[in-house]
N, C-alpha and C. Protein backbone atom coordinates (compact mmCIF):
# COMPACT_ATOMS: atom_id res chain seq x y z
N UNK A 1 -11.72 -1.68 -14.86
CA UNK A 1 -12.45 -2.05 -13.67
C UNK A 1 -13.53 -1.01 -13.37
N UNK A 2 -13.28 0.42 -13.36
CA UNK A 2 -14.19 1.55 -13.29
C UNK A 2 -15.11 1.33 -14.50
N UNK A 3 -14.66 0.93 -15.46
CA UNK A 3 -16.33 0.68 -16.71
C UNK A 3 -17.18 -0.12 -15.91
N UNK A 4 -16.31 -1.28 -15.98
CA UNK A 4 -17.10 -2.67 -15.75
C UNK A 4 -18.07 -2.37 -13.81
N UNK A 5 -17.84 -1.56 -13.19
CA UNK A 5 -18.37 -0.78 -11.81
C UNK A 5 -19.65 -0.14 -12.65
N UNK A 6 -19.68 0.83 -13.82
CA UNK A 6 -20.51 1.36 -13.57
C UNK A 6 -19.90 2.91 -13.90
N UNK A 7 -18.71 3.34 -13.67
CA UNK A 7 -17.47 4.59 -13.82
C UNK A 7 -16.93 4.19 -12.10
N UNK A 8 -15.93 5.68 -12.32
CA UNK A 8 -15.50 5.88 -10.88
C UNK A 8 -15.77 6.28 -9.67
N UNK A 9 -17.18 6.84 -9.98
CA UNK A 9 -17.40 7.02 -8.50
C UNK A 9 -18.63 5.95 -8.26
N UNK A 10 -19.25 5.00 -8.76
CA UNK A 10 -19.44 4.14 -8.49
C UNK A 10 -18.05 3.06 -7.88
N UNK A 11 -17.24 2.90 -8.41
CA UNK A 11 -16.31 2.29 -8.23
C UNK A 11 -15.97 2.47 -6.49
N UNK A 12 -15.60 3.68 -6.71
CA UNK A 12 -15.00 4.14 -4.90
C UNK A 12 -16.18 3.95 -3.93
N UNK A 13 -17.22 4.29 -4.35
CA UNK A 13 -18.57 3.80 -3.63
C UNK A 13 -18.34 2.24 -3.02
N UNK A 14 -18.32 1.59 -3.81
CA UNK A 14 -17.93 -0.09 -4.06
C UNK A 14 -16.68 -0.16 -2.74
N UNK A 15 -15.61 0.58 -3.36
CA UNK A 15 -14.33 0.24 -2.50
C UNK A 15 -14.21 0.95 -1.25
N UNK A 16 -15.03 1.74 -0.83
CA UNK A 16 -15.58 2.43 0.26
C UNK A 16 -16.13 1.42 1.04
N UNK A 17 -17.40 1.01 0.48
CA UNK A 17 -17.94 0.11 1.26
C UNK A 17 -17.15 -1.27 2.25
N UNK A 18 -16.31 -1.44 1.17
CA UNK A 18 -15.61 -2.81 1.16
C UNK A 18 -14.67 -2.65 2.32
N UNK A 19 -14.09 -1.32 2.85
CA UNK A 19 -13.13 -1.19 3.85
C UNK A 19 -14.21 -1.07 5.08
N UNK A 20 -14.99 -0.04 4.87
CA UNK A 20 -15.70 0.50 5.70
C UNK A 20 -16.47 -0.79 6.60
N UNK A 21 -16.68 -1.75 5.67
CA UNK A 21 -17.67 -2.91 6.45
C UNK A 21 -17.00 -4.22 6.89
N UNK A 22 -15.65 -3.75 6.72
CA UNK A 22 -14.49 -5.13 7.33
C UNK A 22 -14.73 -6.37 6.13
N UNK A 23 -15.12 -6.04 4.85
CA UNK A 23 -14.84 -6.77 3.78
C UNK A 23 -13.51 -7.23 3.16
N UNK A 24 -12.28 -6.25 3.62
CA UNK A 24 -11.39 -6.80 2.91
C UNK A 24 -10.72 -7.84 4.31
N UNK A 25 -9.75 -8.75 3.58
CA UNK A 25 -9.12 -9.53 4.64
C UNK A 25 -7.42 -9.95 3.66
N UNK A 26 -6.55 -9.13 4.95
CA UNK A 26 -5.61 -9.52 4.08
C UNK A 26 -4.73 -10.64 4.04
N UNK A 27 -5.32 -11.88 4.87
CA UNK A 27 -4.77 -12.78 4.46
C UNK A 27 -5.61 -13.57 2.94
N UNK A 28 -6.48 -13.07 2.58
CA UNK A 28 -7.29 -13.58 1.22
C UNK A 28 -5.97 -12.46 0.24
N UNK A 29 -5.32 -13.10 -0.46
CA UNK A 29 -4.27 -12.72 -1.35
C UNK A 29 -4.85 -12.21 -2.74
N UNK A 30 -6.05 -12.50 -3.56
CA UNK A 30 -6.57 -12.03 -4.63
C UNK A 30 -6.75 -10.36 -4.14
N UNK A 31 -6.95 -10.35 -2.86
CA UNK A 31 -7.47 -9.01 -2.98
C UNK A 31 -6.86 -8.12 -2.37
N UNK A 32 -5.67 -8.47 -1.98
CA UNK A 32 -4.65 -7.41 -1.40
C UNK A 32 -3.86 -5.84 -2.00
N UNK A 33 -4.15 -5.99 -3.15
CA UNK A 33 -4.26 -4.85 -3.73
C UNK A 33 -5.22 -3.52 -3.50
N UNK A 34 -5.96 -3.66 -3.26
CA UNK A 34 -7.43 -3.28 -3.05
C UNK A 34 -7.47 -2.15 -2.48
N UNK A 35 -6.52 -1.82 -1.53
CA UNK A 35 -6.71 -0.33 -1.60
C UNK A 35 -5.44 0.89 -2.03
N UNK A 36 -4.74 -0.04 -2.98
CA UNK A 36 -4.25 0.89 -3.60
C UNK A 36 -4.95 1.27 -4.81
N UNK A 37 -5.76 0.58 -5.21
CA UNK A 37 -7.04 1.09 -6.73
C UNK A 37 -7.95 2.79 -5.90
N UNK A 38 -7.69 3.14 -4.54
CA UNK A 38 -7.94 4.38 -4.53
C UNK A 38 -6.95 5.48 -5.12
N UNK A 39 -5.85 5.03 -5.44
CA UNK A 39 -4.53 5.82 -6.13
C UNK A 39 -5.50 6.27 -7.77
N UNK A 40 -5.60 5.26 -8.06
CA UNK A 40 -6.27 5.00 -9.48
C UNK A 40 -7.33 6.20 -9.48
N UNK A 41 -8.10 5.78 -8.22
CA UNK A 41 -9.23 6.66 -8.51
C UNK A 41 -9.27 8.52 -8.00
N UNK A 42 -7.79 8.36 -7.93
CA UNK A 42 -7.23 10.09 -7.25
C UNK A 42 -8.14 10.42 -5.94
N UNK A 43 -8.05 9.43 -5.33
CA UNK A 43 -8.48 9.31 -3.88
C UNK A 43 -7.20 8.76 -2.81
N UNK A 44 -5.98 9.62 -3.22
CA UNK A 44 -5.01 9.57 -2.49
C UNK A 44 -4.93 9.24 -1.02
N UNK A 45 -5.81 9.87 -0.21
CA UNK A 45 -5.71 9.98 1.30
C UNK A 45 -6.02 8.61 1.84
N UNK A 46 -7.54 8.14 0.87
CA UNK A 46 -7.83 6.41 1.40
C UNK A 46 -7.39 5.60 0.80
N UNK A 47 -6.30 5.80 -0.05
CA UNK A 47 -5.48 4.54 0.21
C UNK A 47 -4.51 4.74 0.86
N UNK A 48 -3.41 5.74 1.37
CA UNK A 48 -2.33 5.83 2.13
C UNK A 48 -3.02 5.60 3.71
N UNK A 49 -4.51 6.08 3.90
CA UNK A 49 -5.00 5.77 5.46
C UNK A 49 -5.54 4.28 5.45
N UNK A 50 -5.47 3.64 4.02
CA UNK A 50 -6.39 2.05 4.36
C UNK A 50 -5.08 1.46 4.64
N UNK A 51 -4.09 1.68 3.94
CA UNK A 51 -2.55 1.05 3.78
C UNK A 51 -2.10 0.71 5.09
N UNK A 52 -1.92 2.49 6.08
CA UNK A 52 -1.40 2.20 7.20
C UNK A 52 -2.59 1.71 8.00
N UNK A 53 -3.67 1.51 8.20
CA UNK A 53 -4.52 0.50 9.12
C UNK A 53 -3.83 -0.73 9.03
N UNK A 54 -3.72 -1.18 7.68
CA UNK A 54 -3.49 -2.70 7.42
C UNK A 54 -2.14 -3.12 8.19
N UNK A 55 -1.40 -2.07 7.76
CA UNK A 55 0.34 -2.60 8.20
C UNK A 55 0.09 -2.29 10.33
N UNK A 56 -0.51 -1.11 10.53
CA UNK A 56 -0.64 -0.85 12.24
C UNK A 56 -1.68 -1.24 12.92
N UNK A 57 -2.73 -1.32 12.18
CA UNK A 57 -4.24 -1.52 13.67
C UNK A 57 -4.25 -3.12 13.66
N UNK A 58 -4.75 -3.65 14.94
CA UNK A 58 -5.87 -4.53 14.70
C UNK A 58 -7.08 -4.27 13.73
N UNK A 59 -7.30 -5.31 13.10
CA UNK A 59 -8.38 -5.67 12.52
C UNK A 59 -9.46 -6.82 11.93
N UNK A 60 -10.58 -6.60 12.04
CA UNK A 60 -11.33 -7.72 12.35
C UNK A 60 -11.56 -8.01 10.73
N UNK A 61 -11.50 -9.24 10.44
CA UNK A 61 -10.88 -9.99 8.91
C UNK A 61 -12.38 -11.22 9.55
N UNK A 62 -13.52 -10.51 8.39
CA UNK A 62 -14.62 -11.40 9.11
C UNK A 62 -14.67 -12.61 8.25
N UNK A 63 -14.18 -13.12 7.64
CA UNK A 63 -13.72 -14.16 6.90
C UNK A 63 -12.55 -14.98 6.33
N UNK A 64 -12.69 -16.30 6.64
CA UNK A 64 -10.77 -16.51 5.67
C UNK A 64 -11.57 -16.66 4.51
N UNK A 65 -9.80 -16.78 3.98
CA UNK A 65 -9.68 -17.03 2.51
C UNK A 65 -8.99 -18.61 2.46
N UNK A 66 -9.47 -19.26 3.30
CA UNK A 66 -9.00 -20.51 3.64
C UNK A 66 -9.90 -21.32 4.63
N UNK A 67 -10.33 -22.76 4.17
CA UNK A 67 -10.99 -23.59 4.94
C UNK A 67 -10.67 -24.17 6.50
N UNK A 68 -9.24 -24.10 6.31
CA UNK A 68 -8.33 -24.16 7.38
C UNK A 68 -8.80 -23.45 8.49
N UNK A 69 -8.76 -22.48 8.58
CA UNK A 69 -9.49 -21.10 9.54
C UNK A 69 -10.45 -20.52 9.09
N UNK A 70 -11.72 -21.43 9.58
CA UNK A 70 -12.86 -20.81 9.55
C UNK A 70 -13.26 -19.51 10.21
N UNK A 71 -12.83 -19.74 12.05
CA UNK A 71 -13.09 -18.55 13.04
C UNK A 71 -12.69 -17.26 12.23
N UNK A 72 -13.26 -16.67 11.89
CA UNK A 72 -12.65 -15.39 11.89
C UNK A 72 -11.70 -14.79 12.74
N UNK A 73 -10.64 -13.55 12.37
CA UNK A 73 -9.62 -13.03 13.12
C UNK A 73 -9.28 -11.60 13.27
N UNK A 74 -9.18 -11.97 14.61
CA UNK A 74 -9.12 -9.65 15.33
C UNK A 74 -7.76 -9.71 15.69
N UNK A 75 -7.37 -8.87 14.46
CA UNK A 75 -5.95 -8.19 15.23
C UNK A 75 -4.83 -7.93 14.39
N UNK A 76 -3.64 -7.59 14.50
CA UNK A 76 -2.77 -7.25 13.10
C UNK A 76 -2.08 -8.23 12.28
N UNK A 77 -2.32 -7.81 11.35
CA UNK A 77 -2.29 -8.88 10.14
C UNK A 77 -0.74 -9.32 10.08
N UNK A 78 0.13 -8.20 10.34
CA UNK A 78 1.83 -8.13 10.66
C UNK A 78 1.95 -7.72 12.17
N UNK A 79 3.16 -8.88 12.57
CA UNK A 79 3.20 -8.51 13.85
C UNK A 79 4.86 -8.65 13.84
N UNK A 80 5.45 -7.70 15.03
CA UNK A 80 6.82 -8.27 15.08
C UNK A 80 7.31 -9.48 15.93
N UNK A 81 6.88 -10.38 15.74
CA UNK A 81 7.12 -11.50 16.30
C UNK A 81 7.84 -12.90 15.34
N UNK A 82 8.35 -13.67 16.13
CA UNK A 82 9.19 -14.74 15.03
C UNK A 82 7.88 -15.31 14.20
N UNK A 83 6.60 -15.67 14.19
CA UNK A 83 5.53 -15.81 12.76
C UNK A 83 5.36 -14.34 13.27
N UNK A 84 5.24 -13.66 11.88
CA UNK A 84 5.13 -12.09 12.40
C UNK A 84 3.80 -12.03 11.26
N UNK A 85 3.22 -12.89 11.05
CA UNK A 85 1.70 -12.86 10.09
C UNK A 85 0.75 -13.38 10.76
N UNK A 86 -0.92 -13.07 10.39
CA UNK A 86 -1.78 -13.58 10.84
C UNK A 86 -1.91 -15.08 10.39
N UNK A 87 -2.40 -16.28 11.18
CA UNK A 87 -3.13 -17.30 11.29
C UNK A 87 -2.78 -17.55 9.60
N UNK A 88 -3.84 -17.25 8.88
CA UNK A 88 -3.75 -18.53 7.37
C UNK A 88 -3.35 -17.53 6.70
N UNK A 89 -2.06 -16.59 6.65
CA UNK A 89 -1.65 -15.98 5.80
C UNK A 89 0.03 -17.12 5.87
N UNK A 90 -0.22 -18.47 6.49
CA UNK A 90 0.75 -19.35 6.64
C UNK A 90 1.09 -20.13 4.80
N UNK A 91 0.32 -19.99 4.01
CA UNK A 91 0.87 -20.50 2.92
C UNK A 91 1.34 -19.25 1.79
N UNK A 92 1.24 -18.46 2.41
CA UNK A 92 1.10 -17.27 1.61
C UNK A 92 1.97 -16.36 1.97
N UNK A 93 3.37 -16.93 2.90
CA UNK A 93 3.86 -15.56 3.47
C UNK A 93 4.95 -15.20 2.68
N UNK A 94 5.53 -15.94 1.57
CA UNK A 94 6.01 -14.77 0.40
C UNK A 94 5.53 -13.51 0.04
N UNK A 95 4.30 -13.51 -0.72
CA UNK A 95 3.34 -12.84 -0.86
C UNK A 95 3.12 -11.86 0.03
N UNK A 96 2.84 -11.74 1.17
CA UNK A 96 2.53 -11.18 2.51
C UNK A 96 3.64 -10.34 2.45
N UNK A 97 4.56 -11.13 3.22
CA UNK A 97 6.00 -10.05 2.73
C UNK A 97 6.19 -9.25 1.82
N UNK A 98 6.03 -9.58 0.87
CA UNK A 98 6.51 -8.80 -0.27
C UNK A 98 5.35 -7.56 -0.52
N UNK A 99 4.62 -7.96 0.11
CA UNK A 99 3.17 -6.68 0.42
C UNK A 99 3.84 -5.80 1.60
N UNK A 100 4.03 -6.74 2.34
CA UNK A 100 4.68 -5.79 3.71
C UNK A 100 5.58 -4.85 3.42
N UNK A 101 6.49 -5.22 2.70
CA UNK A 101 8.08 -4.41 2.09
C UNK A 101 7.32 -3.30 1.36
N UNK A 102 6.81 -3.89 0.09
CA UNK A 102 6.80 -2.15 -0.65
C UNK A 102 5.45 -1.47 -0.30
N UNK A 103 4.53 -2.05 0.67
CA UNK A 103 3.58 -0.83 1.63
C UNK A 103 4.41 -0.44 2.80
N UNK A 104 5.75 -0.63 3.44
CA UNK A 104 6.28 0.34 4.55
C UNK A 104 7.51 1.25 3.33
N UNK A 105 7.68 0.77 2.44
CA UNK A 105 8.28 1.71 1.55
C UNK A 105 7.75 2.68 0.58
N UNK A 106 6.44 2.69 0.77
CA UNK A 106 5.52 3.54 -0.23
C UNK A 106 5.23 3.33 -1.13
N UNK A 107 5.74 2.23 -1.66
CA UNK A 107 5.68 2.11 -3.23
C UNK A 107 5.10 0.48 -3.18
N UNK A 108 3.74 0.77 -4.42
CA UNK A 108 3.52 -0.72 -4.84
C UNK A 108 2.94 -0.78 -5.70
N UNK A 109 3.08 -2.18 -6.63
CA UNK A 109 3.18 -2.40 -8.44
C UNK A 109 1.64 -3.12 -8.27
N UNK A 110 1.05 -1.75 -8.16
CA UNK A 110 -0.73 -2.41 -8.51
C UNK A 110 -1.08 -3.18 -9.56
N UNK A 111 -0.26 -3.21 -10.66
CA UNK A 111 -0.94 -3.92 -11.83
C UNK A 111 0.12 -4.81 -12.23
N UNK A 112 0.33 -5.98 -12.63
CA UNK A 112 0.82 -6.77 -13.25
C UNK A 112 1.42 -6.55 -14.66
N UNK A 113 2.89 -6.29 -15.42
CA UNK A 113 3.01 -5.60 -16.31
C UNK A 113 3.16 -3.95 -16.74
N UNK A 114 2.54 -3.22 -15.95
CA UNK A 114 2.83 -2.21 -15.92
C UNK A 114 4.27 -1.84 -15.21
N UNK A 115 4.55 -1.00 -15.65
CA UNK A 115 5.69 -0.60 -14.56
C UNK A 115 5.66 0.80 -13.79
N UNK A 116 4.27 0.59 -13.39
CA UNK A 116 4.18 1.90 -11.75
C UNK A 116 4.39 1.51 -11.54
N UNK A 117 4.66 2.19 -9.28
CA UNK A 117 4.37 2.09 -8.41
C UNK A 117 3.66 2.62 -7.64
N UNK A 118 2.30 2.57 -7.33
CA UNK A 118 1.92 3.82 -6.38
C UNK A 118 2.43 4.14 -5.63
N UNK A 119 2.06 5.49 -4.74
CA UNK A 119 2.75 6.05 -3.84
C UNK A 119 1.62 5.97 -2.67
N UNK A 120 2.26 5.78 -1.40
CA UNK A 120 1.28 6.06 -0.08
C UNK A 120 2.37 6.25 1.12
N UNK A 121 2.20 6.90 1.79
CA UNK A 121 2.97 7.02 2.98
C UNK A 121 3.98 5.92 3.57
N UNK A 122 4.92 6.33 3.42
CA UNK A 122 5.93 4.90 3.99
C UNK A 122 5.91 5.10 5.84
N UNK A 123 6.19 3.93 5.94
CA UNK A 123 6.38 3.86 7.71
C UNK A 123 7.85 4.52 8.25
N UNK A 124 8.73 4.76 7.42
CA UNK A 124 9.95 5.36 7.97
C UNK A 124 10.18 6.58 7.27
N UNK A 125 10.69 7.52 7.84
CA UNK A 125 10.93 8.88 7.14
C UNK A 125 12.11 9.01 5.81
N UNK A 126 12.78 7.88 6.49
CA UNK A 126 14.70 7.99 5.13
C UNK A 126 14.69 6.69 5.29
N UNK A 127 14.68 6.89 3.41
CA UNK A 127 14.99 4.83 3.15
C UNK A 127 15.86 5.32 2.00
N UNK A 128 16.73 4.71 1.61
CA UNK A 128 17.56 4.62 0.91
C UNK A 128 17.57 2.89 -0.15
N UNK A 129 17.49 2.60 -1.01
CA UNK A 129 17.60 1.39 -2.09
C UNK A 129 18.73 1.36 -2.48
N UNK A 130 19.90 0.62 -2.02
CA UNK A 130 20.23 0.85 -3.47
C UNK A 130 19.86 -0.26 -4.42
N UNK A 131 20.41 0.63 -5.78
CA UNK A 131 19.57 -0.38 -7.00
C UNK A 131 20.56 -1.08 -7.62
N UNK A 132 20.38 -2.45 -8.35
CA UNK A 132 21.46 -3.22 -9.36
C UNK A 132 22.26 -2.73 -10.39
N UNK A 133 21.75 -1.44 -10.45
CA UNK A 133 22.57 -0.55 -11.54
C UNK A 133 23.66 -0.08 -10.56
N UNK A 134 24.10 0.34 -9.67
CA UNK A 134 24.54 0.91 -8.78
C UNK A 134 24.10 2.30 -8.25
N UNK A 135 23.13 2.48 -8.58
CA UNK A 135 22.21 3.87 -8.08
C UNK A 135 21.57 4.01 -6.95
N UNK A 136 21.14 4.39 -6.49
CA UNK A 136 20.52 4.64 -5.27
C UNK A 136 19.27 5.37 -5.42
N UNK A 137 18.09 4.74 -4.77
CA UNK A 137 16.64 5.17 -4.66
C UNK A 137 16.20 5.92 -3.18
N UNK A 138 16.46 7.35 -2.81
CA UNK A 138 16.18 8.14 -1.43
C UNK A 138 14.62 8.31 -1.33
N UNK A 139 14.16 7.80 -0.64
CA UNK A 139 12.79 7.98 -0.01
C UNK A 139 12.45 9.13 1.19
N UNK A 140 12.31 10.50 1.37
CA UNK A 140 12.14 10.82 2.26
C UNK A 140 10.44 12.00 2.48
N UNK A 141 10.30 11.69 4.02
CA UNK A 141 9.28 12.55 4.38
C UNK A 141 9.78 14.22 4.39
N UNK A 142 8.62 15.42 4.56
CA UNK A 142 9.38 16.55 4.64
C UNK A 142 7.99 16.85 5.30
N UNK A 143 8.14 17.37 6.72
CA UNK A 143 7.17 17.61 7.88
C UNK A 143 5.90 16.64 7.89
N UNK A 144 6.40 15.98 8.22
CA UNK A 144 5.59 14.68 8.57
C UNK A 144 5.39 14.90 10.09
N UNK A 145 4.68 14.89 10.61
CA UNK A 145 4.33 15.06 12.43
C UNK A 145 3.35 13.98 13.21
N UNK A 146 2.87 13.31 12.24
CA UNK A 146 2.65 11.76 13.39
C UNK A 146 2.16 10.91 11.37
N UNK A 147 2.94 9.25 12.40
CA UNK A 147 2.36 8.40 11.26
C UNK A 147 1.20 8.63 10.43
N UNK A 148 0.52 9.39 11.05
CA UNK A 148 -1.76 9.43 10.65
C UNK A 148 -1.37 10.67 9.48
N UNK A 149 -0.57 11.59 9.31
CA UNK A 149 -0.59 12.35 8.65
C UNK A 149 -0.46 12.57 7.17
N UNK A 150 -1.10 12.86 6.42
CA UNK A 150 -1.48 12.59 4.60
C UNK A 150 -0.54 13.44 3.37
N UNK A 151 -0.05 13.00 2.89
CA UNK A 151 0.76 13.74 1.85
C UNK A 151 0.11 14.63 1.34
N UNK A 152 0.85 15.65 1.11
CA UNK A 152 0.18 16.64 0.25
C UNK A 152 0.61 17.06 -1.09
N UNK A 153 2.48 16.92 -1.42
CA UNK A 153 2.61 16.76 -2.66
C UNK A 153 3.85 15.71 -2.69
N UNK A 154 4.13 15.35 -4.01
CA UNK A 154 5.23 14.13 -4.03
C UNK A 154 6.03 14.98 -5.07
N UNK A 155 7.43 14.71 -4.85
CA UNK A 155 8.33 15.32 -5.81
C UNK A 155 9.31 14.22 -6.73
N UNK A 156 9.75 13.83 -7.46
CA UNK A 156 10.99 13.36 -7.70
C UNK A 156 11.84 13.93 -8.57
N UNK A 157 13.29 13.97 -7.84
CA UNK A 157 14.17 15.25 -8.59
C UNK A 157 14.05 16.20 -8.33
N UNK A 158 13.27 16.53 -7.51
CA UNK A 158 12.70 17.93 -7.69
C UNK A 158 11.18 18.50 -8.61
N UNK A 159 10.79 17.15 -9.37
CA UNK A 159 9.78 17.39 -10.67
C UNK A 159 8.22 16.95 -9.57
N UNK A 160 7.31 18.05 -9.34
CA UNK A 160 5.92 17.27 -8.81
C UNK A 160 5.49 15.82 -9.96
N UNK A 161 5.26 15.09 -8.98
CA UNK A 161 4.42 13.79 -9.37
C UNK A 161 2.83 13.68 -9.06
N UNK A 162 1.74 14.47 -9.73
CA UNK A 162 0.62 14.82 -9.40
C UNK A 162 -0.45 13.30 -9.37
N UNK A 163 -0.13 12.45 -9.62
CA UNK A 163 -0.59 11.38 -9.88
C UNK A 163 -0.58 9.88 -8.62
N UNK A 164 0.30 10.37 -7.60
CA UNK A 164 1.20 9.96 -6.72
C UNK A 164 1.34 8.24 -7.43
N UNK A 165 1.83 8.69 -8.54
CA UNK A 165 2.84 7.17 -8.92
C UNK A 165 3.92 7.31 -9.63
N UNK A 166 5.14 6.82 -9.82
CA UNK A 166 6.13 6.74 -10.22
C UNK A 166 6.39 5.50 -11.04
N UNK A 167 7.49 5.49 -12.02
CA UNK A 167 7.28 4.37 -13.38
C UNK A 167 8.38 4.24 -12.87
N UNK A 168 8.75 2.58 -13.57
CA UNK A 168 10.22 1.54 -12.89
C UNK A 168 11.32 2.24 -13.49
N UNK A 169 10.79 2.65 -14.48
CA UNK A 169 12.57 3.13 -15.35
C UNK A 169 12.84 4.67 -14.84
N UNK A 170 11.98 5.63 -14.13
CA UNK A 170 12.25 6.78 -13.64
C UNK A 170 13.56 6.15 -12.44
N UNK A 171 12.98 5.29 -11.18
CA UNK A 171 13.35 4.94 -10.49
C UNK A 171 15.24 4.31 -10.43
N UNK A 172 14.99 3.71 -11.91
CA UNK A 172 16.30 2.91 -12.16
C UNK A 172 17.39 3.95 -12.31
N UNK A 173 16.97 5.44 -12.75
CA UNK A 173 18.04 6.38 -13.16
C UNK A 173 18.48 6.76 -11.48
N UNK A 174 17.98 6.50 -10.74
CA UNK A 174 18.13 7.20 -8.96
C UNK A 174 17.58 8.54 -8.73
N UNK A 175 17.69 8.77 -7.38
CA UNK A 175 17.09 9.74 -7.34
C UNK A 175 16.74 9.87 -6.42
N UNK A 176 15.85 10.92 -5.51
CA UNK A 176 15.32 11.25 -4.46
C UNK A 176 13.68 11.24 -4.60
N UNK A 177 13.03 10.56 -3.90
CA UNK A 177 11.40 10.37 -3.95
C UNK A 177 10.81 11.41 -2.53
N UNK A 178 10.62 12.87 -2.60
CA UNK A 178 10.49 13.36 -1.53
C UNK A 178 9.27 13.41 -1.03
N UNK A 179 8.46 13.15 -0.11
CA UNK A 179 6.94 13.16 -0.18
C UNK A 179 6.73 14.45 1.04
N UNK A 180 6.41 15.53 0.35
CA UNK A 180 6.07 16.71 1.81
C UNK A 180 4.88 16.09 1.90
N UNK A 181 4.32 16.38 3.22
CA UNK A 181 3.02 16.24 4.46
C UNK A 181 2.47 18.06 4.41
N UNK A 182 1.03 17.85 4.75
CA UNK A 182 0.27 18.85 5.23
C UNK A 182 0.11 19.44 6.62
């Protein structure tokens, strides 16, 4: 994707723009990925700060991805309410969900086939998985002092993860995913 841009900092230029000007919309499902490709581009901070906008702010989604709902829509895309999704994310709320789950758990499988997960700030400090093997996956923060605040290194096991992503079969052995804050 960074060739076909032009390289990478054309690229982030591109995906800069695209947040910055209320281009993305996350009920349009092709492109919900979109800001975890700042992981990719070792621009850690904007995707863990585009992540939590998406899951906490209002936001203005100046287009659907559906004929259905033309008006455009201001406001959070997840809500806790019995429909706890925006407007025309109504055929799509598998999907949605399953975005929702592994962006408040930190972890999500940007590419199809691969077996990462990126890493971005989870919404809870201690999550615990357990896994089908019978193992257990520990998620925790270490001085974290308000949601807004940016990782500074990721550990698992104890081993730094400089890349902030983790592979499926690390995960399957268990383990502790510690993410210290700055």
């Amino acid at each position: 994707m960074a060739d076909s841009a032009g390289g990478q900092d054309i690229l982030a230029k591109q995906l800069n723009y695209f947040f910055e000007n209320n281009l993305f919309n996350q009920g349009n499902e092709p492109g919900i990925h979109a800001p975890y490709i700042f992981n990719r581009l070792q621009q850690y901070e904007k995707a863990q700060a585009n992540v939590r906008r998406i899951i906490k702010d209002d936001l203005n989604h100046l287009y659907g991805g559906n004929a259905e709902y033309p008006t455009p829509y201001y406001g959070k895309p997840f809500k806790a309410e019995p429909k706890g999704y925006m407007p025309e994310m109504d055929e799509d709320d598998g999907t949605m969900s399953a975005w929702y789950v592994f962006s408040t758990i930190g972890l999500y499988p940007l590419v199809v086939g691969e077996p990462w997960y990126e890493i971005v700030s989870p919404l809870y400090d201690n999550i615990t998985i357990q896994l089908d093997n019978g193992k257990k996956l520990n998620i925790t923060t270490k001085n974290r002092k308000s949601p807004e605040a940016i990782i500074k290194q990721v550990k698992y096991n104890g081993k730094i993860i400089s890349d902030f992503r983790i592979n499926h079969n690390d995960i399957l052995n268990g383990g502790t995913l510690e993410l210290e804050y700055k």
